[in-house]
N, C-alpha and C. Protein backbone atom coordinates (compact mmCIF):
# COMPACT_ATOMS: atom_id res chain seq x y z
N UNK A 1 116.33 60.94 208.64
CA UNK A 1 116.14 60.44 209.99
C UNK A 1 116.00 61.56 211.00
N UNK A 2 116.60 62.38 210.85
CA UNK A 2 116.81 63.37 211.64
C UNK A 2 116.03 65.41 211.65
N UNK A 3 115.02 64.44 210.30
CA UNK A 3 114.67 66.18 209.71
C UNK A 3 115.69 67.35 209.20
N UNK A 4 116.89 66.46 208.26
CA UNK A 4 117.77 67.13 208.02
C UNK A 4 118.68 66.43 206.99
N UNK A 5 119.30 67.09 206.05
CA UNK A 5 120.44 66.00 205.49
C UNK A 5 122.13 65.73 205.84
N UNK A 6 121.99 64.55 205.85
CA UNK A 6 122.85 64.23 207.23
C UNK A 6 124.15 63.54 205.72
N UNK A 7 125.28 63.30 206.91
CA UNK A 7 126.39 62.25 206.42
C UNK A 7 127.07 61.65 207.21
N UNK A 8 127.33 60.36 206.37
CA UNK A 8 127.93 59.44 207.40
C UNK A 8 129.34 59.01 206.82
N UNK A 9 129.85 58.11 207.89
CA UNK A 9 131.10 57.58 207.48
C UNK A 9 131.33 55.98 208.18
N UNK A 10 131.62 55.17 207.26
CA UNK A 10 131.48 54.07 207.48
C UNK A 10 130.23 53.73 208.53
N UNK A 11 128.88 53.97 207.49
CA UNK A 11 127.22 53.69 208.58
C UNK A 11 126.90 54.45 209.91
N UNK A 12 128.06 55.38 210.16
CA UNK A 12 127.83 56.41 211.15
C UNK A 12 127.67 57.78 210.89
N UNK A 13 126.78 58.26 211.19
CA UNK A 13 126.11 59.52 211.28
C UNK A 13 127.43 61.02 211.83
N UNK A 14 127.81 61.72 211.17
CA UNK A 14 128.83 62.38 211.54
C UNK A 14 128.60 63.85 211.52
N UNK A 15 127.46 64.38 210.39
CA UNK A 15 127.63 65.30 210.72
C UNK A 15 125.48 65.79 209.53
N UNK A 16 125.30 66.86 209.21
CA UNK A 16 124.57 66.98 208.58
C UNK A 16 123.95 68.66 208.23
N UNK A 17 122.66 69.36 207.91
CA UNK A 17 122.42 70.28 207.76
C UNK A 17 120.74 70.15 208.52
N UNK A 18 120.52 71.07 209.32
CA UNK A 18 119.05 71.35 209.82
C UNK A 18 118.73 72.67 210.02
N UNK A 19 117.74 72.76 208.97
CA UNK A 19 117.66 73.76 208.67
C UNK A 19 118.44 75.13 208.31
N UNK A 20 118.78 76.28 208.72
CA UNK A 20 120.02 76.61 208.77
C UNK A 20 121.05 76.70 209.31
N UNK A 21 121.00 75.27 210.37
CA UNK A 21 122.11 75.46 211.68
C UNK A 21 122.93 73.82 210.68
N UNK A 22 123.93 73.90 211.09
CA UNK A 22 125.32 72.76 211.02
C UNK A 22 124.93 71.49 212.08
N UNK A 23 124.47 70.37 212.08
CA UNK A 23 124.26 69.31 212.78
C UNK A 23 125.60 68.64 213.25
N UNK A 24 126.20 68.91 214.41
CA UNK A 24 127.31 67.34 214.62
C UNK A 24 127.23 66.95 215.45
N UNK A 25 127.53 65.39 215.28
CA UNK A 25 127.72 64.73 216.44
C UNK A 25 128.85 64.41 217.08
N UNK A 26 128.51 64.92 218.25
CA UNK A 26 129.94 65.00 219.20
C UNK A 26 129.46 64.12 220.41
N UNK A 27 128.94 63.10 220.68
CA UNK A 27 128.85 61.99 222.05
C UNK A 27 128.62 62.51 222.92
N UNK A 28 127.45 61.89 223.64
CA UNK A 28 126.85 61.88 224.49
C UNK A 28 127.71 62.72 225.59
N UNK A 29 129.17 61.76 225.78
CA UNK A 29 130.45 62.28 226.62
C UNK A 29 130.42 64.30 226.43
N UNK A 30 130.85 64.16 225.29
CA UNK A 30 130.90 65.50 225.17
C UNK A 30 130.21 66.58 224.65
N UNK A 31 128.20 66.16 224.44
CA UNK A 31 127.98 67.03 224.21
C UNK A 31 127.34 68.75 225.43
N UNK A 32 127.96 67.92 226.35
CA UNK A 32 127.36 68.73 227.78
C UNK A 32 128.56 70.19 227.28
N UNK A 33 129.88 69.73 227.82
CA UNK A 33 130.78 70.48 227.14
C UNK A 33 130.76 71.33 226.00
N UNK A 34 130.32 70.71 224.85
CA UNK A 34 130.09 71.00 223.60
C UNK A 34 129.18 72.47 223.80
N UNK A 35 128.17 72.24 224.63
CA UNK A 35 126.79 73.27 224.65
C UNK A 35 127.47 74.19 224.86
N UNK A 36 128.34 74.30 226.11
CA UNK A 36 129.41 75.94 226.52
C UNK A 36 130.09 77.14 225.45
N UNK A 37 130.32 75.98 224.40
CA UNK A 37 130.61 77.16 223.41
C UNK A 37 129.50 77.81 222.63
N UNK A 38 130.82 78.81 221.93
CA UNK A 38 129.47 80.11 221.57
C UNK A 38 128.74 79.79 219.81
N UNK A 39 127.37 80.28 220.13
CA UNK A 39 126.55 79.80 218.81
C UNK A 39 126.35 78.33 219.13
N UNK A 40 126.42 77.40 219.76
CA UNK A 40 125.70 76.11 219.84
C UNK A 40 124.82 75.91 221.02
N UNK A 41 124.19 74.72 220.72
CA UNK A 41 122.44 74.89 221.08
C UNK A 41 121.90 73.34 221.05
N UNK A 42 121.35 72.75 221.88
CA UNK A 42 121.01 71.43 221.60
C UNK A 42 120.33 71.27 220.41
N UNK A 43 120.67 69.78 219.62
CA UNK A 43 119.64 69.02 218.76
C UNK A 43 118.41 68.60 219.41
N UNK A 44 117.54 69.20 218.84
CA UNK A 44 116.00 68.73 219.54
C UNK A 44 115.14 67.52 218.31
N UNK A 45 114.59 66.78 218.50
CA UNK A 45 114.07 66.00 217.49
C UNK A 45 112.89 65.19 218.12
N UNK A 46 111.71 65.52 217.81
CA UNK A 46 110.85 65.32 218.29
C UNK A 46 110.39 65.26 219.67
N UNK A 47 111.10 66.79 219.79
CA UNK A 47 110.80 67.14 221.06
C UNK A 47 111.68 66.88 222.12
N UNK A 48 112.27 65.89 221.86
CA UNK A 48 113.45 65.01 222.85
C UNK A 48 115.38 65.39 222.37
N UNK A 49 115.86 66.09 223.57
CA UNK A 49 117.25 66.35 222.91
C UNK A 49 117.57 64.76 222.51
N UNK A 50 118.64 65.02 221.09
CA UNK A 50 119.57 64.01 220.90
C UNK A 50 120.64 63.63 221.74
N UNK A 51 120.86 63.11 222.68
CA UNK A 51 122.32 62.96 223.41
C UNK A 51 123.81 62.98 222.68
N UNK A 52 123.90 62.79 221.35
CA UNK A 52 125.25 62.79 221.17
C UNK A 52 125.17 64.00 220.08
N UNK A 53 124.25 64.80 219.60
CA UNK A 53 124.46 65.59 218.74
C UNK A 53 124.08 67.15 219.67
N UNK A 54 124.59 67.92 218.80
CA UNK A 54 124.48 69.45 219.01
C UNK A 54 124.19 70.07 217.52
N UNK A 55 123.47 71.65 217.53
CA UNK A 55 123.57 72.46 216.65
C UNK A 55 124.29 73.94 216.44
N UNK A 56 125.06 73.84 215.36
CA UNK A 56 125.97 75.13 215.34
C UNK A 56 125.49 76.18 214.53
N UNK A 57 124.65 77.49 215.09
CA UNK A 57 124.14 78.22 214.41
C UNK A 57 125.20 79.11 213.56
N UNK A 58 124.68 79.54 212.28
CA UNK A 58 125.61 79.86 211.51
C UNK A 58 126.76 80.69 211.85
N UNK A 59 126.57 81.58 212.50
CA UNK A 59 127.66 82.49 213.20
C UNK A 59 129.19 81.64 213.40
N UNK A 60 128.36 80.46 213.51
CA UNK A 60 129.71 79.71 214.70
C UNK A 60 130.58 78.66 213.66
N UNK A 61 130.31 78.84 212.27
CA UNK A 61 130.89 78.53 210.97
C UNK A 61 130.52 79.11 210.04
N UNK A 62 130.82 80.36 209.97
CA UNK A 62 131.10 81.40 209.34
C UNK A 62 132.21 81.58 208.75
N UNK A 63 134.13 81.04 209.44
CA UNK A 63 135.00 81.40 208.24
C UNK A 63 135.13 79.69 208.10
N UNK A 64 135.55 79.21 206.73
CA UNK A 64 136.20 78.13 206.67
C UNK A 64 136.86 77.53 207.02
N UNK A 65 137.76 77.85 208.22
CA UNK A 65 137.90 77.18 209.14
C UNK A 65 137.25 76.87 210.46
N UNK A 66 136.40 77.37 210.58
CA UNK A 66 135.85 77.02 211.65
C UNK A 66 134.52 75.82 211.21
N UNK A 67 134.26 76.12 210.04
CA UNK A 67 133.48 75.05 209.00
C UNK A 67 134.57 74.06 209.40
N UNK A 68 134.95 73.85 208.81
CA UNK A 68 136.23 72.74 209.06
C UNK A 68 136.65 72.10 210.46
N UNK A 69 136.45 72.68 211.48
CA UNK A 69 136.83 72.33 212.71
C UNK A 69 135.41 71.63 213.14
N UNK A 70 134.37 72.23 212.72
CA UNK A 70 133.14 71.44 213.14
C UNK A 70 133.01 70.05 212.39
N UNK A 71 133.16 70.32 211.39
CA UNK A 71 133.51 69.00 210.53
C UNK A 71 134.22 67.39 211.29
N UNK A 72 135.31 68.19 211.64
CA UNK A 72 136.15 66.97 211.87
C UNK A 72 135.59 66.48 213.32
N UNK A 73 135.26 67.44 213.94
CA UNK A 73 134.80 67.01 215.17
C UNK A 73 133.93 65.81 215.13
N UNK A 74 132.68 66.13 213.81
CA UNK A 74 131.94 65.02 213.58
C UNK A 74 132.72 63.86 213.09
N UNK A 75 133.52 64.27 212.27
CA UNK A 75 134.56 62.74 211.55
C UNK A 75 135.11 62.35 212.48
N UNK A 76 135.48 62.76 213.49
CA UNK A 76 136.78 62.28 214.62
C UNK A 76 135.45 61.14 215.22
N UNK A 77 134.14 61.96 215.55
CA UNK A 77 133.32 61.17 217.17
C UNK A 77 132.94 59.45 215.75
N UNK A 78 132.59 59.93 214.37
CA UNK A 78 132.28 58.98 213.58
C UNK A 78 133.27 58.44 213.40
N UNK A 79 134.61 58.32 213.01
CA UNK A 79 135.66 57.60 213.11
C UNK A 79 135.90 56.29 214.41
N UNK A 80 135.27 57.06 215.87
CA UNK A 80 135.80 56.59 216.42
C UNK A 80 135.01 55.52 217.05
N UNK A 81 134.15 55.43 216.10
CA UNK A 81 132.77 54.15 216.58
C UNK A 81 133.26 52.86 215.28
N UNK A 82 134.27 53.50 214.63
CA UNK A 82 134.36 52.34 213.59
C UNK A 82 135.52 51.70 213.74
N UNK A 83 135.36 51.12 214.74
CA UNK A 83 136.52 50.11 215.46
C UNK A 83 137.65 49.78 214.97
């Protein structure tokens, strides 16, 4: 869907791979916020940003935990659409 391989959790989209950047979705709410930190960069997809997703260029999950913190971010925003 997204020009990328993605995953979901319970039919929601949480997190994925594009190209060599880390895909997550962090809501609309917070992806303004989200942009401020370092190594991330809007999701662009056909030209048009995504509103609830961002991209984390590799730098910015580089140790395993910080892999991990991007992660959950996506599980937390996908968690929290599944009522």
């Amino acid at each position: 869907m997204v020009g990328g391989l993605s995953f979901s959790v319970d039919g929601n989209m949480c997190c994925g791979v594009a190209g060599a950047a880390l895909m997550v979705r962090v809501g609309a709410a917070a992806r303004e916020r989200t942009l401020t930190e370092p190594h991330v960069r809007p999701m662009v997809f056909g030209k048009r940003p995504l509103a609830g997703f961002v991209l984390v260029d590799p730098a910015g999950f580089r140790t395993d935990a910080s892999l991990r913190k991007w992660i959950q971010r996506g599980l937390d925003f996908a968690n929290s659409l599944s009522g």
